[in-house]
PDB file of N, CA and C in Angstrom:
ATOM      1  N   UNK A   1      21.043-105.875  81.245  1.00  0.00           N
ATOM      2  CA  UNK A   1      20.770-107.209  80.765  1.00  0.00           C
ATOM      3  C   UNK A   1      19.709-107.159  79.667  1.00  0.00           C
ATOM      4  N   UNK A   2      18.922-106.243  79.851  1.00  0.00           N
ATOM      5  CA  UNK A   2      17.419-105.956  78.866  1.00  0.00           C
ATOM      6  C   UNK A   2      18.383-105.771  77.622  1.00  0.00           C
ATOM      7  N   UNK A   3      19.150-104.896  77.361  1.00  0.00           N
ATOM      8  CA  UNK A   3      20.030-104.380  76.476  1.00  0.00           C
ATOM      9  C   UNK A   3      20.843-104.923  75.688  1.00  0.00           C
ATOM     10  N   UNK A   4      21.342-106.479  76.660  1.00  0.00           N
ATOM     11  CA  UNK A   4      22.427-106.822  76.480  1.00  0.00           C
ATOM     12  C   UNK A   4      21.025-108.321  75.252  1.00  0.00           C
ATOM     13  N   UNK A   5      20.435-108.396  76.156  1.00  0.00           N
ATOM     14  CA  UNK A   5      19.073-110.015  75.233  1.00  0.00           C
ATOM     15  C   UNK A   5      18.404-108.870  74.108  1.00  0.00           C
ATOM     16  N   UNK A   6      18.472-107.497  73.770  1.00  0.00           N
ATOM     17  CA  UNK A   6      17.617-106.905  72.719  1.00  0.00           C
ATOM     18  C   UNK A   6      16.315-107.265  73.316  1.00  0.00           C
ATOM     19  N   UNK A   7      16.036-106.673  74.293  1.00  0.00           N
ATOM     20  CA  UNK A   7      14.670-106.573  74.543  1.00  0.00           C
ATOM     21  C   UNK A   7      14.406-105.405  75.609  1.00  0.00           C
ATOM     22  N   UNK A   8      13.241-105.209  75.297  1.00  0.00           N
ATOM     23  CA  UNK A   8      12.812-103.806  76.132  1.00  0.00           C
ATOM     24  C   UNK A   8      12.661-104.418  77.916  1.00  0.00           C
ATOM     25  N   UNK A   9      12.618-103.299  78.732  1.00  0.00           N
ATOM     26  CA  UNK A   9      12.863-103.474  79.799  1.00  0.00           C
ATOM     27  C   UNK A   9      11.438-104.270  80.684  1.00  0.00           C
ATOM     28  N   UNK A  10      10.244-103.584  79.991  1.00  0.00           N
ATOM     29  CA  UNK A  10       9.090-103.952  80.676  1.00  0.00           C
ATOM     30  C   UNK A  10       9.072-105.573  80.020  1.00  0.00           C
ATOM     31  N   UNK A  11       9.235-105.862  78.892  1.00  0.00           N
ATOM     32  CA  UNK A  11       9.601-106.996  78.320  1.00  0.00           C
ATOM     33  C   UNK A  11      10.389-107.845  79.423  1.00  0.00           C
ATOM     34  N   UNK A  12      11.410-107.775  79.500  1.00  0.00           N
ATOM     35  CA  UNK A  12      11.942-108.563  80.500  1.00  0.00           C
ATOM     36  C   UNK A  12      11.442-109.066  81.790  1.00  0.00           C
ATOM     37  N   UNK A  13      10.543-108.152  82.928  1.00  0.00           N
ATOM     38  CA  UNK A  13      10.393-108.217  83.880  1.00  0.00           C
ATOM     39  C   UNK A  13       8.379-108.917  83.509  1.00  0.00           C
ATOM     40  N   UNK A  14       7.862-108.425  82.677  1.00  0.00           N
ATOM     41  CA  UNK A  14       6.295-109.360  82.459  1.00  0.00           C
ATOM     42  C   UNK A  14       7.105-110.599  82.327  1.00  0.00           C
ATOM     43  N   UNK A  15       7.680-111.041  81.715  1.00  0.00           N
ATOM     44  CA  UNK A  15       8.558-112.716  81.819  1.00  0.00           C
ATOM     45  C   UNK A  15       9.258-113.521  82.613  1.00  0.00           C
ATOM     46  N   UNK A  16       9.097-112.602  84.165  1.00  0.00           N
ATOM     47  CA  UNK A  16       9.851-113.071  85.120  1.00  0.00           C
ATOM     48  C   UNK A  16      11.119-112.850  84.701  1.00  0.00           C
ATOM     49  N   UNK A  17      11.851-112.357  84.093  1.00  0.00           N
ATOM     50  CA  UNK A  17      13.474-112.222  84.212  1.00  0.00           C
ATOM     51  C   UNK A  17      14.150-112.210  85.387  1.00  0.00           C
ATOM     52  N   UNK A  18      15.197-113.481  85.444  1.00  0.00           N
ATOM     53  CA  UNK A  18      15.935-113.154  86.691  1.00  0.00           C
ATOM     54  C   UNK A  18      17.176-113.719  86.862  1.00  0.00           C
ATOM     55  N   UNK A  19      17.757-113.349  87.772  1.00  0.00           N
ATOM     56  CA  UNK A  19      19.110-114.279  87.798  1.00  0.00           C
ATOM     57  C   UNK A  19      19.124-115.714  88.585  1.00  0.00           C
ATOM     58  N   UNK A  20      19.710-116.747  88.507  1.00  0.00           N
ATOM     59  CA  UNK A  20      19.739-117.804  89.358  1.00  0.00           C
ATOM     60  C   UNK A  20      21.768-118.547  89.130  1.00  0.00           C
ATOM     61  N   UNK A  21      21.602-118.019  90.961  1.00  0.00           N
ATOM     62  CA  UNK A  21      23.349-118.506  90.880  1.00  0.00           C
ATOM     63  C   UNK A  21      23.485-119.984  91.581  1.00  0.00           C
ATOM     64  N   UNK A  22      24.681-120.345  90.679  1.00  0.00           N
ATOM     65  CA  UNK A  22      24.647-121.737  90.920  1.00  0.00           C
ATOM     66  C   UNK A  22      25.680-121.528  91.900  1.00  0.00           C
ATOM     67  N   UNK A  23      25.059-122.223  93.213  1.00  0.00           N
ATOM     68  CA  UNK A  23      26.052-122.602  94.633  1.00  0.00           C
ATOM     69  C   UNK A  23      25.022-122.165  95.950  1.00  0.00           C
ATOM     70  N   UNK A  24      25.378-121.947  96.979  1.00  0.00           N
ATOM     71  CA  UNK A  24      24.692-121.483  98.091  1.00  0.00           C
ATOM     72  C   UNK A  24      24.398-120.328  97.995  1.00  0.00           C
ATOM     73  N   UNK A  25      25.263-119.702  97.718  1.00  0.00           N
ATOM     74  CA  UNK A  25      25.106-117.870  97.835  1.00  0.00           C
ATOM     75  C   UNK A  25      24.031-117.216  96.656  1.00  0.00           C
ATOM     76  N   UNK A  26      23.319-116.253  97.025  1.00  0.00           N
ATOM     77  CA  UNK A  26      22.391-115.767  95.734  1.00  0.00           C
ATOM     78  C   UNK A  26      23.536-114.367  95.711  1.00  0.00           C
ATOM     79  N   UNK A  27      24.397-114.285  94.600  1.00  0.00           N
ATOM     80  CA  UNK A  27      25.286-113.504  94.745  1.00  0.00           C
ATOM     81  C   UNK A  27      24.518-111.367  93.784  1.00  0.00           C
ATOM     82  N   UNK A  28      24.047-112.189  92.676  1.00  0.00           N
ATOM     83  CA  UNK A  28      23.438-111.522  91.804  1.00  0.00           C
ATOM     84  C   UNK A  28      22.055-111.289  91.519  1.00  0.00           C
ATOM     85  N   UNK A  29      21.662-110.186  91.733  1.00  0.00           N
ATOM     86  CA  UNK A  29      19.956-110.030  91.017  1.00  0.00           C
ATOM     87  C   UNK A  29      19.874-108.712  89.904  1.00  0.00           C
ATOM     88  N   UNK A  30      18.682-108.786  89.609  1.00  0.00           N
ATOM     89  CA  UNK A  30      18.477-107.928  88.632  1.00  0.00           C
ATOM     90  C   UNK A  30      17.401-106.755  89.172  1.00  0.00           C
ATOM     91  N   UNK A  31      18.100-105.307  88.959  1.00  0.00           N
ATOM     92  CA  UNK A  31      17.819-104.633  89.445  1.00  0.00           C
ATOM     93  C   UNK A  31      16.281-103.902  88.624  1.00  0.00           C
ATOM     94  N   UNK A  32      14.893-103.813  89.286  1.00  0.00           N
ATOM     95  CA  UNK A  32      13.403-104.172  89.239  1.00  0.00           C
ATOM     96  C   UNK A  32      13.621-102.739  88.073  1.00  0.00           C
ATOM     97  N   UNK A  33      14.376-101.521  88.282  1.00  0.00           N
ATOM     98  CA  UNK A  33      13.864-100.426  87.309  1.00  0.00           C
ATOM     99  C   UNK A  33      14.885-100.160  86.282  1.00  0.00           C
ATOM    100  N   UNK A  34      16.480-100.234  86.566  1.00  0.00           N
ATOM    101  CA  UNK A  34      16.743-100.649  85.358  1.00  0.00           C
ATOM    102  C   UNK A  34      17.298-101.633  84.586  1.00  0.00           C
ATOM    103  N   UNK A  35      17.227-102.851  85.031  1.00  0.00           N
ATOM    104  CA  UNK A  35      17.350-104.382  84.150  1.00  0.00           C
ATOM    105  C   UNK A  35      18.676-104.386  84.716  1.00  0.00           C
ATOM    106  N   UNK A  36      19.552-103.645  85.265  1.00  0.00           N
ATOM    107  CA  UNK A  36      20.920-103.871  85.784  1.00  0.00           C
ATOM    108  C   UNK A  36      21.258-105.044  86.496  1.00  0.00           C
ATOM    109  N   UNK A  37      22.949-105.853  86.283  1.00  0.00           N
ATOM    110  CA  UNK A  37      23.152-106.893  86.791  1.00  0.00           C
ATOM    111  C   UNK A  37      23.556-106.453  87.942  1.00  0.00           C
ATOM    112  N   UNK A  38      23.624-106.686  89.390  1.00  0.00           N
ATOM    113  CA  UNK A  38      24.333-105.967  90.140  1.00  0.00           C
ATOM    114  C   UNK A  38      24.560-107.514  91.679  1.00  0.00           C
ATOM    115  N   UNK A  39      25.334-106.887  92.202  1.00  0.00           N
ATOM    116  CA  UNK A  39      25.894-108.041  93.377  1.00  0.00           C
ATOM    117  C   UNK A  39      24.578-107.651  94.717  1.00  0.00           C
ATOM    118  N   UNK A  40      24.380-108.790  94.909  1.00  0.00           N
ATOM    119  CA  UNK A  40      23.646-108.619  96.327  1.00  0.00           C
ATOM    120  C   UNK A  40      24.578-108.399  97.657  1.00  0.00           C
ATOM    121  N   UNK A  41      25.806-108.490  97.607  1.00  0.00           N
ATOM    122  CA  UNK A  41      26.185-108.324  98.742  1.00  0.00           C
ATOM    123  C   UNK A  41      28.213-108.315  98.054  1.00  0.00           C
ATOM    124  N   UNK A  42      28.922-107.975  99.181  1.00  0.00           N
ATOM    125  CA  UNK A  42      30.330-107.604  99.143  1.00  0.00           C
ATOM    126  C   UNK A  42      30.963-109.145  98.547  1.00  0.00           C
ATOM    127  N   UNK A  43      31.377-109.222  97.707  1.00  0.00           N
ATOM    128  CA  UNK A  43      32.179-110.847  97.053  1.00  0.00           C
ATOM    129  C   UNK A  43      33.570-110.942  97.464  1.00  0.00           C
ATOM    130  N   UNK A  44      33.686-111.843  98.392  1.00  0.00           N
ATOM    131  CA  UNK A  44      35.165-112.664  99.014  1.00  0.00           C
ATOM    132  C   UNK A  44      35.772-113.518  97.955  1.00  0.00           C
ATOM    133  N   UNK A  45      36.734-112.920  96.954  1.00  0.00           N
ATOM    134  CA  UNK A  45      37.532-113.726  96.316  1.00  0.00           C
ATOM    135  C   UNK A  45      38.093-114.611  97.018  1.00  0.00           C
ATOM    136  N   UNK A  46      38.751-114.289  97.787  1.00  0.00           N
ATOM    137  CA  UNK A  46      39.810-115.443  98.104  1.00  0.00           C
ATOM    138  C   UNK A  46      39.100-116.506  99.187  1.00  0.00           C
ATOM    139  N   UNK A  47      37.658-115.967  99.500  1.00  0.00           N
ATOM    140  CA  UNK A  47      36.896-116.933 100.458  1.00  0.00           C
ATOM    141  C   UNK A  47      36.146-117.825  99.464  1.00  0.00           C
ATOM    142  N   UNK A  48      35.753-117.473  97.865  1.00  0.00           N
ATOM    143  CA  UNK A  48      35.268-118.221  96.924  1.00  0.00           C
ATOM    144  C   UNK A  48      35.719-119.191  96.334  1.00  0.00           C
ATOM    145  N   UNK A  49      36.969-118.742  96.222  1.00  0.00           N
ATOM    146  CA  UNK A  49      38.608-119.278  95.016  1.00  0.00           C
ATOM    147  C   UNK A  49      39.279-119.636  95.463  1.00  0.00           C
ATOM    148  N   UNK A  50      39.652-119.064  96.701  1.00  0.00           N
ATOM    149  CA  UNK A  50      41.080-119.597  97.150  1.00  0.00           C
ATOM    150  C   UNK A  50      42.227-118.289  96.654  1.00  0.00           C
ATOM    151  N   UNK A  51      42.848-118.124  97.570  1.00  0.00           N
ATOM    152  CA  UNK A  51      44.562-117.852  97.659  1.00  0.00           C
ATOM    153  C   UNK A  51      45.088-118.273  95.861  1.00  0.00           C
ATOM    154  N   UNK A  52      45.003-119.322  95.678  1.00  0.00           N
ATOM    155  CA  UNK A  52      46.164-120.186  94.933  1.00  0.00           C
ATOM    156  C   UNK A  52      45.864-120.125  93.353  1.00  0.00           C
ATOM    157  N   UNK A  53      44.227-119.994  93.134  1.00  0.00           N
ATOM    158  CA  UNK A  53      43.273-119.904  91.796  1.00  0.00           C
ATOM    159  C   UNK A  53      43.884-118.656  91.195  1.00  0.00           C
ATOM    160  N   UNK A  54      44.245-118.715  89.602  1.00  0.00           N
ATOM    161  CA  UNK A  54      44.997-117.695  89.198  1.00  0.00           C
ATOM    162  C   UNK A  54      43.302-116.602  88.469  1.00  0.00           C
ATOM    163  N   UNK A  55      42.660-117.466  87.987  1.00  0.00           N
ATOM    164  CA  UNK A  55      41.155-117.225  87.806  1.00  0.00           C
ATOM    165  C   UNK A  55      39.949-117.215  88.823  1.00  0.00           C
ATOM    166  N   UNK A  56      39.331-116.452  88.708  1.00  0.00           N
ATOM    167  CA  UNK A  56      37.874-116.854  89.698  1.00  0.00           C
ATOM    168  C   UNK A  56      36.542-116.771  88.945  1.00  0.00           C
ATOM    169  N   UNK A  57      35.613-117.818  88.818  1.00  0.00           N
ATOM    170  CA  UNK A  57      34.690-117.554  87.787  1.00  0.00           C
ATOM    171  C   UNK A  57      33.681-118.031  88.917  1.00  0.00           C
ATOM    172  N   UNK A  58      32.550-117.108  89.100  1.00  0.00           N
ATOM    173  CA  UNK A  58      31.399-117.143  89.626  1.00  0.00           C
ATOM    174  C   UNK A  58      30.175-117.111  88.684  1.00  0.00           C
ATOM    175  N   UNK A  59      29.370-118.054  88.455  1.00  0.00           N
ATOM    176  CA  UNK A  59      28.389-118.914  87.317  1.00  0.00           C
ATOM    177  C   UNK A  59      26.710-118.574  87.338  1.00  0.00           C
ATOM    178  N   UNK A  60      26.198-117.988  87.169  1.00  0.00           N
ATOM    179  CA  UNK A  60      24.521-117.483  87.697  1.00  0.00           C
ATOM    180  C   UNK A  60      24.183-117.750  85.880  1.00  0.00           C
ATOM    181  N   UNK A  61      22.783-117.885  86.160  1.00  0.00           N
ATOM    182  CA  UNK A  61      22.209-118.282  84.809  1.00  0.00           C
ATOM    183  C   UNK A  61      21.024-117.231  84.754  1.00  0.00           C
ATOM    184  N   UNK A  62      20.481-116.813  83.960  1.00  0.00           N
ATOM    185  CA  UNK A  62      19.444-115.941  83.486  1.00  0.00           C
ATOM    186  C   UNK A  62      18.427-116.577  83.092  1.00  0.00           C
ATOM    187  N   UNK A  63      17.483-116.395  83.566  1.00  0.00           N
ATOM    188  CA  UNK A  63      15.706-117.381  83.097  1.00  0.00           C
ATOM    189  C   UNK A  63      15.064-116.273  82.934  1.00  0.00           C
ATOM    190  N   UNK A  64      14.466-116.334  81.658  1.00  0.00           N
ATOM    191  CA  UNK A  64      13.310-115.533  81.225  1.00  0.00           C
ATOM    192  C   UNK A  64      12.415-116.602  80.267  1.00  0.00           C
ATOM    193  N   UNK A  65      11.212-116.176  81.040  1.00  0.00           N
ATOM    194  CA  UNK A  65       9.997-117.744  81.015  1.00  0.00           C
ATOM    195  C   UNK A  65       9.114-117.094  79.472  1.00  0.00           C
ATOM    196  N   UNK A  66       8.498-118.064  78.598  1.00  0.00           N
ATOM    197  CA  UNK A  66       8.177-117.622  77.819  1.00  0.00           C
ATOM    198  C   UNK A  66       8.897-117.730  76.306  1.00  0.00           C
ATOM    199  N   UNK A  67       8.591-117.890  75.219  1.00  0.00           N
ATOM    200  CA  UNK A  67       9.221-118.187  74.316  1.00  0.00           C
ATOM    201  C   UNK A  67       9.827-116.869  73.427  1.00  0.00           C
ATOM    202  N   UNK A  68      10.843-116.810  73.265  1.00  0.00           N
ATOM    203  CA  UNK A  68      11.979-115.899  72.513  1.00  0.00           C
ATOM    204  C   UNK A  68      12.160-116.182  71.394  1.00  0.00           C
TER     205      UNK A  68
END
């Protein structure tokens, strides 16, 4: 993610960088040494989406505090 905003890694994390997913589940965080997006836990398509959804889009937003 550091990689992906052009910014260095220690950069990211002095700014609080983090993920925030929209719904109940905190599905995604950002991993503390290398800025990696990664799943907090095993993801149930068809318990998210449904059977019938030809797409599945799961939505988390990125906050990094501080002006860019």
């Amino acid at each position: 993610v550091a990689k992906d905003l052009g910014l260095e890694l220690s950069v990211l994390r002095d700014r609080g960088g983090r993920i925030v997913d929209k719904g109940r589940r905190q599905y995604f965080s950002l991993h503390e040494k290398t800025g990696h997006l990664v799943t907090a836990e095993r993801i149930d398509r068809e318990q998210e989406c449904g059977r019938l959804m030809e797409n599945c889009v799961l939505r988390c937003e990125m906050i990094v505090e501080g002006e860019m």
